[in-house]
Protein backbone atom coordinates (compact mmCIF):
# COMPACT_ATOMS: atom_id res chain seq x y z
CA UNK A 1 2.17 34.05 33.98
CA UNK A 2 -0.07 37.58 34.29
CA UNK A 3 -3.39 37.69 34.87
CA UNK A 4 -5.70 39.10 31.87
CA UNK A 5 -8.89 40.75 32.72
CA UNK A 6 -11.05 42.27 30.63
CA UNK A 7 -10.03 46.02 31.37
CA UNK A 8 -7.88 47.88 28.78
CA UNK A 9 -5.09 46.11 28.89
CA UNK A 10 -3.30 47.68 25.23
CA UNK A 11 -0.45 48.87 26.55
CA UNK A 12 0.66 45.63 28.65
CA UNK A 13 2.37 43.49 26.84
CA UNK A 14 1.63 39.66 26.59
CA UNK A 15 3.49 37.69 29.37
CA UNK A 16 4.10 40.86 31.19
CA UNK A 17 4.53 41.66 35.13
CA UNK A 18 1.43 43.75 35.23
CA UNK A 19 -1.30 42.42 37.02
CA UNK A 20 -4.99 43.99 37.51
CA UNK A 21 -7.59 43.42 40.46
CA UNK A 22 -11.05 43.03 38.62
CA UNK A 23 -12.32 43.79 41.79
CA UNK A 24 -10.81 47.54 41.84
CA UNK A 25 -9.53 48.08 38.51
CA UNK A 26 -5.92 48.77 40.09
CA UNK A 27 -2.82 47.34 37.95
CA UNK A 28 0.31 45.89 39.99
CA UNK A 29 3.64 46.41 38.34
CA UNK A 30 6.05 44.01 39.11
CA UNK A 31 8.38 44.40 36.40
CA UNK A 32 10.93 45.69 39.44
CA UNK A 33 10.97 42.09 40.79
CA UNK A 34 14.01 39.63 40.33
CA UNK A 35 13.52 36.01 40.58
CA UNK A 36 17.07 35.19 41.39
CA UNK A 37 17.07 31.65 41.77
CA UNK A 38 15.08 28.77 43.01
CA UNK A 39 16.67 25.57 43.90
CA UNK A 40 16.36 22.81 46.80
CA UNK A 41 18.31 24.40 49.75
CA UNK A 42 18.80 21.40 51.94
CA UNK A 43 18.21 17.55 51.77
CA UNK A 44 17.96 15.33 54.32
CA UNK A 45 18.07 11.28 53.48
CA UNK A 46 16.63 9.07 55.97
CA UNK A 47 18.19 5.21 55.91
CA UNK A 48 17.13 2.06 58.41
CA UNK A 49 19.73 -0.29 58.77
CA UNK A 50 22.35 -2.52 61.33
CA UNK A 51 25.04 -0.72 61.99
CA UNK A 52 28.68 -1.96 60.89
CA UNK A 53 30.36 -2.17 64.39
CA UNK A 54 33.72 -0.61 63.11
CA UNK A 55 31.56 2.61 62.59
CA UNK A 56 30.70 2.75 66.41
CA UNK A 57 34.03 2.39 67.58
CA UNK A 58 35.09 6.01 65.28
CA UNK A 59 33.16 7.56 68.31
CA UNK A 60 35.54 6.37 71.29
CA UNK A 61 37.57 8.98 71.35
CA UNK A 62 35.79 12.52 69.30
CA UNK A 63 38.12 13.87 66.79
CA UNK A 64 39.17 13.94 63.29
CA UNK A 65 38.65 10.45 61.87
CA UNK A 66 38.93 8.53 58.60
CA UNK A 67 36.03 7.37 56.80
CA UNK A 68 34.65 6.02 53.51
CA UNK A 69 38.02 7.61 51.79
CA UNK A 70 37.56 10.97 53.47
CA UNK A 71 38.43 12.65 56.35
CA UNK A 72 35.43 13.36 59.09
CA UNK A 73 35.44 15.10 62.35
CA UNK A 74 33.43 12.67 65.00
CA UNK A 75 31.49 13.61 68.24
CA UNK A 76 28.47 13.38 70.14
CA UNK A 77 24.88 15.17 69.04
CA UNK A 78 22.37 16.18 71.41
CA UNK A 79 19.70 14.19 72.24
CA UNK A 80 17.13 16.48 70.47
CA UNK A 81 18.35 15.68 67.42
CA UNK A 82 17.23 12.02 67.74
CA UNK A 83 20.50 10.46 66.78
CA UNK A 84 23.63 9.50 69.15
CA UNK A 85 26.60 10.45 66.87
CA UNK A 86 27.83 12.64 64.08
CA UNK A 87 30.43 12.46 61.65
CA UNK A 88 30.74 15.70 59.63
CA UNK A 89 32.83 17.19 56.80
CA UNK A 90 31.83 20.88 55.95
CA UNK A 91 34.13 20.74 52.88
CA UNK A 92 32.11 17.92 51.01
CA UNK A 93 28.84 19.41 52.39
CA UNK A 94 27.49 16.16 54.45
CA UNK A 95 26.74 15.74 57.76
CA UNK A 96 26.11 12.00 59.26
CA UNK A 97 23.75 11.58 62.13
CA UNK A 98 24.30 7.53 63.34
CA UNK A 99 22.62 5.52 66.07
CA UNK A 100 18.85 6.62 66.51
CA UNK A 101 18.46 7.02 70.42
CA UNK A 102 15.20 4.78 69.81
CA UNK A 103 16.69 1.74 68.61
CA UNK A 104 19.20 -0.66 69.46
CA UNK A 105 22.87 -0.75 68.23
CA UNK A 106 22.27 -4.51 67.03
CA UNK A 107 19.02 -3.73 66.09
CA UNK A 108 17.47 -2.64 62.81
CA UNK A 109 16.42 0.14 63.00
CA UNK A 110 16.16 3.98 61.67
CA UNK A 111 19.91 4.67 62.50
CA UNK A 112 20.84 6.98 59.94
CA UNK A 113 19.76 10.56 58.49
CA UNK A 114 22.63 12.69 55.77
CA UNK A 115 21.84 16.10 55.77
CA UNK A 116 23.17 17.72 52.61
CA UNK A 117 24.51 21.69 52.34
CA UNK A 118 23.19 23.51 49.93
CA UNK A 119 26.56 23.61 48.27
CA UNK A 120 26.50 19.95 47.84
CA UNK A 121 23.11 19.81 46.39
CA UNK A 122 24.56 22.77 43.91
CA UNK A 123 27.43 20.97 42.50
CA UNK A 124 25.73 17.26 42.01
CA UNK A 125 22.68 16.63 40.08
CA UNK A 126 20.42 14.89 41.90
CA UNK A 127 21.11 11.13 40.67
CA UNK A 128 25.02 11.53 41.04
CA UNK A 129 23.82 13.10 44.71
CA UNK A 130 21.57 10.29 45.67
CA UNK A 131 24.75 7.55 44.56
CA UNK A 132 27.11 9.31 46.88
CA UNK A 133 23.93 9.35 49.87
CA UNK A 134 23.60 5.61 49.14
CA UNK A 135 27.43 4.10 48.90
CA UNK A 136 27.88 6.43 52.51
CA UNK A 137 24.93 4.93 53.86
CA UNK A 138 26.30 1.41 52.96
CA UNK A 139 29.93 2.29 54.75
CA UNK A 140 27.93 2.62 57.54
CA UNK A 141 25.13 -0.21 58.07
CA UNK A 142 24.23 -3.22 56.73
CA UNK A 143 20.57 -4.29 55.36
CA UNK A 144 20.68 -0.86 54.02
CA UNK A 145 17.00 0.69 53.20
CA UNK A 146 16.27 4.33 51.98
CA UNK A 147 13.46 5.28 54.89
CA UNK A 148 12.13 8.93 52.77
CA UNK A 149 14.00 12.07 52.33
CA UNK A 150 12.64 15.85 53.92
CA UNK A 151 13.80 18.99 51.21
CA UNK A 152 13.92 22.48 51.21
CA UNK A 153 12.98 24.57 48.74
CA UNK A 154 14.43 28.32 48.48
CA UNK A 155 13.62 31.10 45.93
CA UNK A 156 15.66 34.37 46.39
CA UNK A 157 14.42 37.29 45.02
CA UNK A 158 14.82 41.48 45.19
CA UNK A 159 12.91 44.19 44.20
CA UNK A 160 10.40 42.81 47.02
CA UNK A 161 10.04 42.67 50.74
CA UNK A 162 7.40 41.31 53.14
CA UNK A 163 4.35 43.43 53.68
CA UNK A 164 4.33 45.34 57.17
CA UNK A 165 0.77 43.30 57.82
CA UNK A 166 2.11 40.31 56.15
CA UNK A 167 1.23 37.77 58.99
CA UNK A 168 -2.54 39.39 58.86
CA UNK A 169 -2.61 38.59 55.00
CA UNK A 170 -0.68 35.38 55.13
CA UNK A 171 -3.38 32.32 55.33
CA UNK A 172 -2.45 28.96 56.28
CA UNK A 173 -3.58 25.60 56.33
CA UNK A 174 -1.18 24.68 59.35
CA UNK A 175 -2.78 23.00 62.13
CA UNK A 176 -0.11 23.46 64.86
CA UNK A 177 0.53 25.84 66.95
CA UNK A 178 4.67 26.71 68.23
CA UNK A 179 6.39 29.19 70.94
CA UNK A 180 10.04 29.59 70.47
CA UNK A 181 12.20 31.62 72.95
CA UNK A 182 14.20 34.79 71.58
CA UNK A 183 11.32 36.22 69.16
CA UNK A 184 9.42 39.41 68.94
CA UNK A 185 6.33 38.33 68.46
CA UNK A 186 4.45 34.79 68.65
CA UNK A 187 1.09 35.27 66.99
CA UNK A 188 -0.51 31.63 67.48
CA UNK A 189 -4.05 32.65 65.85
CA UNK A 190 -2.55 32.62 62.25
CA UNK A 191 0.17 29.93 63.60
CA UNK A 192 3.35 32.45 62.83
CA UNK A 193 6.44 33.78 64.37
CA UNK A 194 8.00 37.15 63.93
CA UNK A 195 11.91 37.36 64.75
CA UNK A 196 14.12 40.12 64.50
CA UNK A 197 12.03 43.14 64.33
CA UNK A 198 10.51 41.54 61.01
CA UNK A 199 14.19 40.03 59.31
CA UNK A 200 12.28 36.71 59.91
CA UNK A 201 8.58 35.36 59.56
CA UNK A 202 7.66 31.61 60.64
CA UNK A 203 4.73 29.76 59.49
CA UNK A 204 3.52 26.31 60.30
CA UNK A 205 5.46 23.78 62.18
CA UNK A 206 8.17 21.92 62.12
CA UNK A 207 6.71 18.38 61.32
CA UNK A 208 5.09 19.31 58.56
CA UNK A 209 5.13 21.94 55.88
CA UNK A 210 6.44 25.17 57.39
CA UNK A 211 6.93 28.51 55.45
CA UNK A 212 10.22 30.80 55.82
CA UNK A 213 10.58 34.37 54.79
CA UNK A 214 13.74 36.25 55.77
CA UNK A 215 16.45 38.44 55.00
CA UNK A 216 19.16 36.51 53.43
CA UNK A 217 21.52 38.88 52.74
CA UNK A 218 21.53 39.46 56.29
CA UNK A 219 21.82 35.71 57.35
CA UNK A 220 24.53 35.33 54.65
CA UNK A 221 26.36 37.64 55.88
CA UNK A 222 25.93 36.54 59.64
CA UNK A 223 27.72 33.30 58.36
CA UNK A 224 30.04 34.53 56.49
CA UNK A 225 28.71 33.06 53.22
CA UNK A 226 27.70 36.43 51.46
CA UNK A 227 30.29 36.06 48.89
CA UNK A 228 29.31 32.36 47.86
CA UNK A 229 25.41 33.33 47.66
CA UNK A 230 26.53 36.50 45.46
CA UNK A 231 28.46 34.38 43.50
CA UNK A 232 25.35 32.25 43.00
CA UNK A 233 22.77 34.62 42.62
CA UNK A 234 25.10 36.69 39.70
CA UNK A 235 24.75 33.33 37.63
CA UNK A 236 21.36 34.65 36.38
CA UNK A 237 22.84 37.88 34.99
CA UNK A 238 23.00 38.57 31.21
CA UNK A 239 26.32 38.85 30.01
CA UNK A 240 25.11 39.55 26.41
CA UNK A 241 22.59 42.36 27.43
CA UNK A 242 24.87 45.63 28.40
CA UNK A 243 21.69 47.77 27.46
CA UNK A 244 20.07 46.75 31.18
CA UNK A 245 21.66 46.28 34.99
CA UNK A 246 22.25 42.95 35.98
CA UNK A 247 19.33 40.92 37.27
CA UNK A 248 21.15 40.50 40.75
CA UNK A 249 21.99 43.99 42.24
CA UNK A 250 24.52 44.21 45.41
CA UNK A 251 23.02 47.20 46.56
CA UNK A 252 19.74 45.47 47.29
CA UNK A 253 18.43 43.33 50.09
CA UNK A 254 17.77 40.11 48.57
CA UNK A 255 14.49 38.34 50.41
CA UNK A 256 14.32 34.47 50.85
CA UNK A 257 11.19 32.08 50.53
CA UNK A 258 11.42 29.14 51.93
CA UNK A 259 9.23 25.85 51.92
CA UNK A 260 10.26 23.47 54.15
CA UNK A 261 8.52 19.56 54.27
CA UNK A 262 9.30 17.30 56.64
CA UNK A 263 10.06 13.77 55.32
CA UNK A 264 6.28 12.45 56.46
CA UNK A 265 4.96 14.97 54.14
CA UNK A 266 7.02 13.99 51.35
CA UNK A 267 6.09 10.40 52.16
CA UNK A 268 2.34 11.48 52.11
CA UNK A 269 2.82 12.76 48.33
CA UNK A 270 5.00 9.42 47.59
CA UNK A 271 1.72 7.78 48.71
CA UNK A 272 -0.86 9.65 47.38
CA UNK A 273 0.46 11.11 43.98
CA UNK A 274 -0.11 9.40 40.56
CA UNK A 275 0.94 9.63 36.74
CA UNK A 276 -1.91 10.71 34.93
CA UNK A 277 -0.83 8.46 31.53
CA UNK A 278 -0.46 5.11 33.81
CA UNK A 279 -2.38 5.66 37.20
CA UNK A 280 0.67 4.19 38.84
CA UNK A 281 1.78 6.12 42.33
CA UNK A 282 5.20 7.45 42.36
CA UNK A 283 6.22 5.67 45.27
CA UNK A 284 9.49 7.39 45.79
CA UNK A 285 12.06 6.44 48.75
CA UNK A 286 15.07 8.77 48.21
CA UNK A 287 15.47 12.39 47.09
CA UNK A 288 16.91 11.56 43.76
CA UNK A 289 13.82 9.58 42.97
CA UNK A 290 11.59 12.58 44.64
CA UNK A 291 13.83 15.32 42.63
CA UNK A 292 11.19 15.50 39.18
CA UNK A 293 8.57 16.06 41.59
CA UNK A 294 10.08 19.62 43.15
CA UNK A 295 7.81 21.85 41.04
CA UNK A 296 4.61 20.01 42.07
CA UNK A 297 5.75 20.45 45.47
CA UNK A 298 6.94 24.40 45.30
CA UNK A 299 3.27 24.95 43.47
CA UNK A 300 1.72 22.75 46.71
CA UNK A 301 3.30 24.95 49.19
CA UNK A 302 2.44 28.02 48.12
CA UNK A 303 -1.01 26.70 47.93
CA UNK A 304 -1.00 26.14 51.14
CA UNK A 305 -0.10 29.36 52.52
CA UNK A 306 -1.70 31.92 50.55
CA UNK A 307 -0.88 35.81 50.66
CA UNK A 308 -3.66 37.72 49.88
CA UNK A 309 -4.50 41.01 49.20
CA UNK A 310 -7.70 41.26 50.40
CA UNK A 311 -10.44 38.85 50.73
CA UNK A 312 -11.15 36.46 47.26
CA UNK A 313 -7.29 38.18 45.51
CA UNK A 314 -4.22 36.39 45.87
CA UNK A 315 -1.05 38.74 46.50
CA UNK A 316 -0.05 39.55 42.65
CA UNK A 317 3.85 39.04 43.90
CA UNK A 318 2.31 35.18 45.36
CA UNK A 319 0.45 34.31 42.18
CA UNK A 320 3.74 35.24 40.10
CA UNK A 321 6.33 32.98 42.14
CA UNK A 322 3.41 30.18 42.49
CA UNK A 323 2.85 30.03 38.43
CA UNK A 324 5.75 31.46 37.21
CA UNK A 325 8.49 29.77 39.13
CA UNK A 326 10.39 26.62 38.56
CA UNK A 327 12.95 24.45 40.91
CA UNK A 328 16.18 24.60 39.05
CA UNK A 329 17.46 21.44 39.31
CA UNK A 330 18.78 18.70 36.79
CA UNK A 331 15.75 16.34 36.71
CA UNK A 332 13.07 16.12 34.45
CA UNK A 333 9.91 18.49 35.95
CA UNK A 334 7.23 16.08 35.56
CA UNK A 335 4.83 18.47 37.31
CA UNK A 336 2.49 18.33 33.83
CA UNK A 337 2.02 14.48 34.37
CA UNK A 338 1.81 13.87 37.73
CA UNK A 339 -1.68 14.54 39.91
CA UNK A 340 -0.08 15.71 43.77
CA UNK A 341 -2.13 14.99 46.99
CA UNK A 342 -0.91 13.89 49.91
CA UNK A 343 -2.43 10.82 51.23
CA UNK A 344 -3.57 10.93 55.01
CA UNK A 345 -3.17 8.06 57.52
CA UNK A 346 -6.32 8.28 59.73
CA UNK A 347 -7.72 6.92 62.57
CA UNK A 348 -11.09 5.24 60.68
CA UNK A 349 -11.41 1.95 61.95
CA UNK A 350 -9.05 2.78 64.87
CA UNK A 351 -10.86 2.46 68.28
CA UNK A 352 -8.15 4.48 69.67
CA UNK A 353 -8.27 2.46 72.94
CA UNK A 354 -4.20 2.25 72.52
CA UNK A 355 -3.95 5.85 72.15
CA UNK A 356 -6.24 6.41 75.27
CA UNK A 357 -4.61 3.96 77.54
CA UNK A 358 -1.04 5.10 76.58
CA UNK A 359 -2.20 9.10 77.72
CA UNK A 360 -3.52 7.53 80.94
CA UNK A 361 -0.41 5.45 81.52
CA UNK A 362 1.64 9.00 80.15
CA UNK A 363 -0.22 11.32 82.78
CA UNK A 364 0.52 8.66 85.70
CA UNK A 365 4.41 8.51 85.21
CA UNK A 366 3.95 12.58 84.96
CA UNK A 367 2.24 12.51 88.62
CA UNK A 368 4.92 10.83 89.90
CA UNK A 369 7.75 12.45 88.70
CA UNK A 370 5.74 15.65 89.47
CA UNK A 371 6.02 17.14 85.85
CA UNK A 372 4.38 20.42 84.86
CA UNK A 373 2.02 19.82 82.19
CA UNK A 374 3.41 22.65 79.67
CA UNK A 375 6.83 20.77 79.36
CA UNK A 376 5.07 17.21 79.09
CA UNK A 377 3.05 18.30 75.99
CA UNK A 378 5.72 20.09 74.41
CA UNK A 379 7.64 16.78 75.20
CA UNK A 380 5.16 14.79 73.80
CA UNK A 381 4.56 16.52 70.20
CA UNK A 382 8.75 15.83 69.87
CA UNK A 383 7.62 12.41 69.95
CA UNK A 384 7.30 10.03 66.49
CA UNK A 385 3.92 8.70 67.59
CA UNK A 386 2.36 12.29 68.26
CA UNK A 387 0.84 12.31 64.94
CA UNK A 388 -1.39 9.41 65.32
CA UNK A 389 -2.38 10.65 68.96
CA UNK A 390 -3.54 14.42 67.42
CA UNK A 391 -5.38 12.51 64.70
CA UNK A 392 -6.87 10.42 67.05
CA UNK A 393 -8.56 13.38 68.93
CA UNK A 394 -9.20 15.31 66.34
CA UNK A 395 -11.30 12.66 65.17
CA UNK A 396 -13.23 13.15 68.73
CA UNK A 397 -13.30 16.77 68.16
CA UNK A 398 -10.48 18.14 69.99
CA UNK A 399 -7.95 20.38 69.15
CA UNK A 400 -4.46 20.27 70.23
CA UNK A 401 -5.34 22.85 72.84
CA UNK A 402 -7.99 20.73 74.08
CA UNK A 403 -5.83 17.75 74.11
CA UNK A 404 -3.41 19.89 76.78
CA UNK A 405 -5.96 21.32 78.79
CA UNK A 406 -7.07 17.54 78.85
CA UNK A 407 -3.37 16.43 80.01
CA UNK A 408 -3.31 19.54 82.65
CA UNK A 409 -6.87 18.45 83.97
CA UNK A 410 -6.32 14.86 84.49
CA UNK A 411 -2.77 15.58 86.12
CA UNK A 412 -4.13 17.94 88.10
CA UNK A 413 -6.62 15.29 89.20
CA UNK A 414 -3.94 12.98 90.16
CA UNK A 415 -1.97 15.42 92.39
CA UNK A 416 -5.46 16.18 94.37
CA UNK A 417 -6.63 12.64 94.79
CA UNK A 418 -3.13 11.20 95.29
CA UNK A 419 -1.12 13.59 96.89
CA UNK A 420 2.82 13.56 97.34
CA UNK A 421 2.01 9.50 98.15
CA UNK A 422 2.61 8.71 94.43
């Protein structure tokens, strides 16, 4: 809700979009800002398990394929993507990535991630969602185990854009650092990228909690999906109040936020967050156990990166969609009885030895195959285990840049001292 402050505030009314810097005295006016709608924008369900073998042999031949009483279309995946094969079916909204390159067909293993369309995740509340994820996770492996979920959460609103100095004002709590070809701008002090002439702003990475901010009535309309995000967006119009304009306006730009969190962070809250009445963790595994939790995760992210004004005053806009703003989904917020932190695996009482020998070992194989050292770290921070490797040095000290310059030195070593004889 607004701030109050002890200047004359008479002519603001309670609960009002006015906020004042007791700082400077000056009064913010957001009563021009719609909060269109804020809702998870994609899911992604995790699942270890042994593969059915019927399921590998859909994959012989890509195509269209039946499956689980619907119709899919089958093919290979890139290797990037972790995962072997896909099955997909745009019309339901799920996409099936099978066979984690890491494990063993007749293994089990970590074969299966659903990613869910936002369309999907719109038209099933989240424990008729989580039923379908399960009974198409059990069509496809045995020994079937929920492995976490990752979610994104969206708020679209108008009647505000980004700052022109927003990256300057924008402070994070991301630790990595990320280049990605085709931007304007890669700003790696405050850990952000800038696409598109400023359409686009990236914060944090990837395998962790990452901010989004970007046109998305320009990204709607690049997919062609304009018309089913207007039809969205005009569901939180008044159709009793013909005194005022709609709250969604076509003939404004309409500005997504989006928190993304990888499915170790959600596992980190799973772990570390408690009820308040019992003490008991919530110890969630799938997203429709994780879905009452949204809010506490919304408020976390925008905790985490924090647009300010100046130094000590949050952004008035930030402080309104951080307290004012709920996840609409059909769960039960339990945000007022539930204490969020994310619990941290460290390396205390880790000698690291493992970690040490295996970057040795790593830098060796590197010497021989005459790798640069640029693509072996970006390699290497793809990889599962990275996590417990950055801990491990940051434990020592070291930053990720001083974990690379440490990879460049000692291959650089091995080249001089060992020559093309490797």
């Amino acid at each position: 809700m607004a701030s109050r402050t002890a200047v004359d505030m008479s002519r603001v009314e309670a609960f009002s979009r006015f906020f004042v810097d007791p700082g400077t005295a000056q009064i913010f006016d957001l009563s021009s800002v719609r909060l269109l709608r804020c809702a998870p924008d994609t899911v992604r369900q995790l699942y270890s398990g042994l593969i059915r073998p019927e399921v590998l042999s859909l994959f012989e031949e890509p195509g269209m394929v039946d499956f689980a009483g619907f119709r899919w279309h089958a093919g290979r995946v890139g290797r990037d993507s972790g995962y072997q094969f896909k099955l997909q079916n745009a019309d339901l909204g799920f996409i099936l990535l099978i066979k984690a390159f890491s494990t063993k067909a007749d293994s089990i293993g970590p074969h299966l991630k659903i990613e869910v369309s936002p369309h999907a995740i719109d038209f099933l509340p989240p424990e008729r969602l989580q039923e379908h994820l399960d009974r198409l996770a059990s069509s496809v492996m045995t020994h079937v185990s929920p492995n976490q979920c990752a979610v994104h959460l969206a708020l679209d609103v108008q009647g505000w854009r980004p700052p022109h100095d927003l990256v300057a004002r924008m402070h994070c709590r991301a630790r990595a650092h990320r280049s990605i070809s085709g931007i304007d701008q890669v700003l790696f002090a405050s850990n952000a990228s800038v696409y598109g002439r400023g359409a686009t702003f990236t914060f944090g990475s990837t395998d962790g909690v990452q901010l989004c901010i970007y046109n998305k009535t320009e990204q709607a309309k690049a997919i062609d999906k304009l018309d089913y995000w207007e039809s969205v967006w005009r569901r939180s119009d008044n159709p009793f109040d013909s005194s005022d304009s709609y709250n969604y306006d076509p003939s404004q730009t309409v500005w997504r936020i989006e928190l993304r969190f990888h499915h170790s962070v959600v596992q980190q809250f799973a772990d570390g967050s408690a009820d308040f009445r019992t003490g008991a963790m919530i110890d969630t595994h799938t997203y429709g156990e994780f879905s009452s939790h949204l809010d506490g995760l919304w408020r976390y992210g925008l905790e985490s990166f924090r647009l300010v004004n100046r130094p000590g005053y949050l952004e008035p806009f930030w402080s309104l969609i951080r307290l004012d703003v709920r996840v609409s989904v059909e769960a039960e917020s339990l945000i007022d009885q539930t204490g969020y932190k994310r619990h941290y695996k460290t390396a205390a009482g880790f000698s690291g030895k493992n970690v040490e020998l295996f970057l040795g070992n790593f830098v060796s194989l590197l010497a021989r195959e005459r790798q640069g050292a640029k693509k072996a770290f970006s390699r290497l921070k793809e990889w599962e285990c990275w996590g417990v490797i950055r801990d491990h040095y940051a434990s020592k000290g070291k930053s990720e840049k001083a974990i690379y310059e440490h990879i460049r030195d000692l291959l650089e070593e091995r080249h001089v001292r060992w020559g093309r004889g490797i």
